[in-house]
Protein backbone atom coordinates (compact mmCIF):
# COMPACT_ATOMS: atom_id res chain seq x y z
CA UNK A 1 165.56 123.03 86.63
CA UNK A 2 165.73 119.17 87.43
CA UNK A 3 165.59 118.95 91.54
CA UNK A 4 167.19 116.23 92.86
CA UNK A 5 165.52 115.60 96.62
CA UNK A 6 167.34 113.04 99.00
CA UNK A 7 166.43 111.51 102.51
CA UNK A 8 169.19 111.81 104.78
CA UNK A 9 170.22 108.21 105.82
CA UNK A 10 169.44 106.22 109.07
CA UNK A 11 170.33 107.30 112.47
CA UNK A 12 169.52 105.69 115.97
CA UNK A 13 166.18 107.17 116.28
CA UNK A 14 164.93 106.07 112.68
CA UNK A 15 166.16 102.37 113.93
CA UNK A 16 164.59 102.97 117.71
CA UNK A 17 161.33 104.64 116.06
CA UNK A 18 161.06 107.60 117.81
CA UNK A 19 159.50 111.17 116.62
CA UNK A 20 162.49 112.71 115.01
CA UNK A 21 161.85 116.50 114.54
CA UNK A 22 164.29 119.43 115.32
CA UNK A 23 166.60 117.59 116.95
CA UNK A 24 170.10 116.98 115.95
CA UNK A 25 170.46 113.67 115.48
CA UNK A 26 173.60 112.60 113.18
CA UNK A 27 173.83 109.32 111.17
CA UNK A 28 174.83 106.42 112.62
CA UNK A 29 177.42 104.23 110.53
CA UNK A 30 174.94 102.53 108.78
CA UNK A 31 173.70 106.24 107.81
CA UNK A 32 176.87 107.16 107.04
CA UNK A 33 177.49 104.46 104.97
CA UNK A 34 173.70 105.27 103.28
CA UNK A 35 174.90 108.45 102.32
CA UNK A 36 178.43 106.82 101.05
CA UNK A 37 176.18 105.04 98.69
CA UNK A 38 174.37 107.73 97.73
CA UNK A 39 177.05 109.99 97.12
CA UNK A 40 178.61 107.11 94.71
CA UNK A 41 174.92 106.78 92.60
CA UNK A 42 175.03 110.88 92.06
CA UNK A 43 178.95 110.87 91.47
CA UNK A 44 178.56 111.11 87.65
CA UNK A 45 175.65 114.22 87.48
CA UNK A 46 176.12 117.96 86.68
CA UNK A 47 174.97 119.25 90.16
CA UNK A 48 175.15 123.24 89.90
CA UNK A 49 174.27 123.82 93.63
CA UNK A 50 173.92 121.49 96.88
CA UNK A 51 171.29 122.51 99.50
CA UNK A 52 170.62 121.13 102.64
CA UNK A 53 169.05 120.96 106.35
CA UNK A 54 171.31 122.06 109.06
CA UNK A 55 170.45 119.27 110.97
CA UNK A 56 173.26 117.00 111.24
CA UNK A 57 171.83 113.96 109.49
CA UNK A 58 171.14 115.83 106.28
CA UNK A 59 174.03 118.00 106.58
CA UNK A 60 176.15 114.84 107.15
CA UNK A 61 174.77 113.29 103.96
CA UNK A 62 175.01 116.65 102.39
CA UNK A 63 178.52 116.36 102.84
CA UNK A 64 178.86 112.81 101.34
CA UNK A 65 177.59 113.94 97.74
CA UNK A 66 179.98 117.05 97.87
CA UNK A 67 182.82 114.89 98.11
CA UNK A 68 182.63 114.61 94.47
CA UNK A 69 181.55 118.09 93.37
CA UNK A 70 183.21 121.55 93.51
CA UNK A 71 180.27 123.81 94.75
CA UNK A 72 179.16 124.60 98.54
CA UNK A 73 177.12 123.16 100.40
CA UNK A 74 174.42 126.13 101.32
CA UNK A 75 172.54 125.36 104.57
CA UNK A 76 168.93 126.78 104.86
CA UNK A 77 167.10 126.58 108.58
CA UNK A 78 163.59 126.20 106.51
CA UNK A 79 164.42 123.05 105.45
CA UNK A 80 164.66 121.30 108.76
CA UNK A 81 162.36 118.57 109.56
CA UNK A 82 158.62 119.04 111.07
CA UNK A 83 158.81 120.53 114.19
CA UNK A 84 157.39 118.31 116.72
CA UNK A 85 157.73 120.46 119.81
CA UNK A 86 157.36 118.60 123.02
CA UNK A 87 157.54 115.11 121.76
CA UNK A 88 160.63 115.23 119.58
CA UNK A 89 162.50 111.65 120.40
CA UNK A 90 159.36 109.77 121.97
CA UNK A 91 158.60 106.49 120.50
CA UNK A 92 155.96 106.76 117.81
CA UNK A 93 153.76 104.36 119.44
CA UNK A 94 153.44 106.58 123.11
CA UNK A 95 152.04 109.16 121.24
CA UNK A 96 148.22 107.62 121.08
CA UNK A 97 148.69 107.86 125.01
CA UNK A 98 150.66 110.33 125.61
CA UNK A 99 148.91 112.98 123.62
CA UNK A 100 145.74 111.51 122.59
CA UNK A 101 144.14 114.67 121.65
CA UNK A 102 146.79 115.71 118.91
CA UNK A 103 146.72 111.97 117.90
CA UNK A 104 143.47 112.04 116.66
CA UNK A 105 143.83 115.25 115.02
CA UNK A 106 146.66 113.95 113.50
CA UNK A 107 144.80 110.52 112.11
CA UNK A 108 142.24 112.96 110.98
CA UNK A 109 143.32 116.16 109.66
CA UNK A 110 147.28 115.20 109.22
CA UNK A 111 147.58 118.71 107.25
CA UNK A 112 146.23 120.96 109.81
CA UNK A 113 147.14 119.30 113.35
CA UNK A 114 149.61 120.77 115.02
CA UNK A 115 152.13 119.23 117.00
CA UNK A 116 152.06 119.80 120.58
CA UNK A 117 154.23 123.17 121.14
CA UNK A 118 155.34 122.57 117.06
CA UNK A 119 154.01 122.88 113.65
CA UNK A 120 151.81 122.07 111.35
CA UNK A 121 152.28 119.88 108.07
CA UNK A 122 150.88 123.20 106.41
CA UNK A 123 153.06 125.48 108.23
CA UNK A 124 156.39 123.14 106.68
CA UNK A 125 154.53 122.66 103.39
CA UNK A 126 154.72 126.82 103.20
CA UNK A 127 158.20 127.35 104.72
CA UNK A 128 159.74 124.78 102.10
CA UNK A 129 158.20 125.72 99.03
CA UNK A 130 159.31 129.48 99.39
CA UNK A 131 162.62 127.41 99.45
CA UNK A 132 162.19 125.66 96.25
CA UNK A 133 160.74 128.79 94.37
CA UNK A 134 163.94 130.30 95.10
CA UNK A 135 166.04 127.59 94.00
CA UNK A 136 164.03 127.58 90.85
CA UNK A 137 164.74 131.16 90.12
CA UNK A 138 168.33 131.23 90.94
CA UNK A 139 169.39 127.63 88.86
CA UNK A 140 166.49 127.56 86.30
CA UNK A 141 168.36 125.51 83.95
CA UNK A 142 170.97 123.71 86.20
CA UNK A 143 170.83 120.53 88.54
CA UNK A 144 169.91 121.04 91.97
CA UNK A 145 170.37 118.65 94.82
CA UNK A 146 168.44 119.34 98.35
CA UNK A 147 168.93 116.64 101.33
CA UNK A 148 166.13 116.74 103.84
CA UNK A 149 163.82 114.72 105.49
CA UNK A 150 160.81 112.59 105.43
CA UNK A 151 158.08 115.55 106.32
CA UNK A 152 159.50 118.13 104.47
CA UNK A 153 160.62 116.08 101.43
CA UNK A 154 156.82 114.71 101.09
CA UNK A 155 155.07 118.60 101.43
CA UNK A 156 157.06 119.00 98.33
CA UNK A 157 155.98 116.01 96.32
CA UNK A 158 152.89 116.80 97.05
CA UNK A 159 153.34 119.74 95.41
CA UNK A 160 154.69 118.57 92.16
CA UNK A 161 152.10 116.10 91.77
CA UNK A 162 149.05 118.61 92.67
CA UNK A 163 148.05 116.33 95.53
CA UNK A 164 146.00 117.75 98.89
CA UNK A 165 148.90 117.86 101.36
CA UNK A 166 146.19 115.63 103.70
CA UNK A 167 146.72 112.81 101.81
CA UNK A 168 150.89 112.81 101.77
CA UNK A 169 150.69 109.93 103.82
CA UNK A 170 149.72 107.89 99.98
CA UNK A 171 153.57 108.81 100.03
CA UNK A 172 156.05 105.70 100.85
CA UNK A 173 159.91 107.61 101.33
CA UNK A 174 162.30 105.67 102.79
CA UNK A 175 165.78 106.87 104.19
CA UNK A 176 167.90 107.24 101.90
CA UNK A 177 166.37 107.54 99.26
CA UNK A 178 166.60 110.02 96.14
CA UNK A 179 163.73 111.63 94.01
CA UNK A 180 163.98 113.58 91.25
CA UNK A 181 161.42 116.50 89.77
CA UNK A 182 161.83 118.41 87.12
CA UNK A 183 161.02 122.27 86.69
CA UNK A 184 159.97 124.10 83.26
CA UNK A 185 158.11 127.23 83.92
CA UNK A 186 155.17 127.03 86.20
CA UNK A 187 154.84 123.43 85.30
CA UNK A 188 156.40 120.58 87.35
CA UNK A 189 156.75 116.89 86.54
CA UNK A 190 157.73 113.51 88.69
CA UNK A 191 160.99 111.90 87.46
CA UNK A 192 161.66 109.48 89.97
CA UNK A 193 160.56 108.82 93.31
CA UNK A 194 162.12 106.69 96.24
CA UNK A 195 165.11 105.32 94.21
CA UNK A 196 166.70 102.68 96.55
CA UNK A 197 168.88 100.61 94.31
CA UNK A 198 171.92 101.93 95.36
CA UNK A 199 171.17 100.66 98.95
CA UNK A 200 170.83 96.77 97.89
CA UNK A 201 174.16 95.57 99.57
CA UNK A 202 172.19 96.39 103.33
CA UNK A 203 169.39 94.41 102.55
């Protein structure tokens, strides 16, 4: 199976910074213009099946690629975002004052600390990958295309490349962007990771 993994594009809270978990946030036009561009870069592939977040902002860029392939859309609530509980939409920088016990944890042990009234980056990692196994046994030889986000795009990479889920944030993924990992058995491989090109025109 080759898995094609994309960022959903930009909305106001990406531009304004703020802890973007469970909430539905939708793309803002230059998101929806994001996933216009994306949608034109995977125009010309074979996709066999199109997965995505519920969330608006993935959904919305979910719908984007579909424009220009026959198969549904299949919406899965496991992979939504982290769930950041009781801090979803505060500006990232609040947080060391806010909630400066979880902020350390987090510094320090960014797999196990969970989020106040949340989850845990381990508790995604597990949720998602039960996603992807199932993919992988229902399109083992097809294309597969899953738009996400940033938390629960990296717990994957991490598991392709065999890295400890504590160091994800080695990771750079920008919105937007599209990754690509390919599946043969119980082994896994890197394609491509945090393809921007098509996004040149915003600069």
């Amino acid at each position: 199976m080759r898995l094609i993994l994309v960022r959903h594009g930009r909305t106001d809270w990406n531009r304004e910074f703020r802890v973007q978990g469970h909430s539905d946030i939708p793309l803002n036009q230059t998101g929806q213009d994001q996933a216009e561009a994306i949608a034109q870069k995977l125009k010309d592939e074979t996709i066999e099946a199109l997965y995505s977040s519920p969330l608006s902002r993935a959904y919305q860029t979910a719908e984007a690629i579909g424009t220009f392939h026959k198969v549904k859309i299949t919406s899965d609530d496991r992979l939504k975002e982290l769930d950041v509980g009781e801090v979803d939409g505060v500006y990232y920088p609040r947080l060391k004052d806010d909630t400066p016990d979880f902020f350390s944890k987090w510094m320090s042990d960014p797999a196990g600390a969970r989020w106040p009234g949340g989850e845990s980056m381990a508790d995604l990692q597990r949720r998602v990958w039960d996603v992807v196994m199932g993919i992988k046994t229902d399109h083992a030889d097809g294309t597969v295309v899953i738009t996400s986000h940033l938390f629960t795009i990296l717990t994957i990479m991490c598991e392709i490349l065999g890295m400890k889920l504590s160091e994800f944030r080695r990771l750079n993924l920008s919105v937007a962007s599209i990754s690509e990992a390919e599946f043969n058995g119980n082994q896994s491989r890197l394609l491509k990771f945090n393809d921007i090109c098509h996004l040149e025109r915003f600069g």
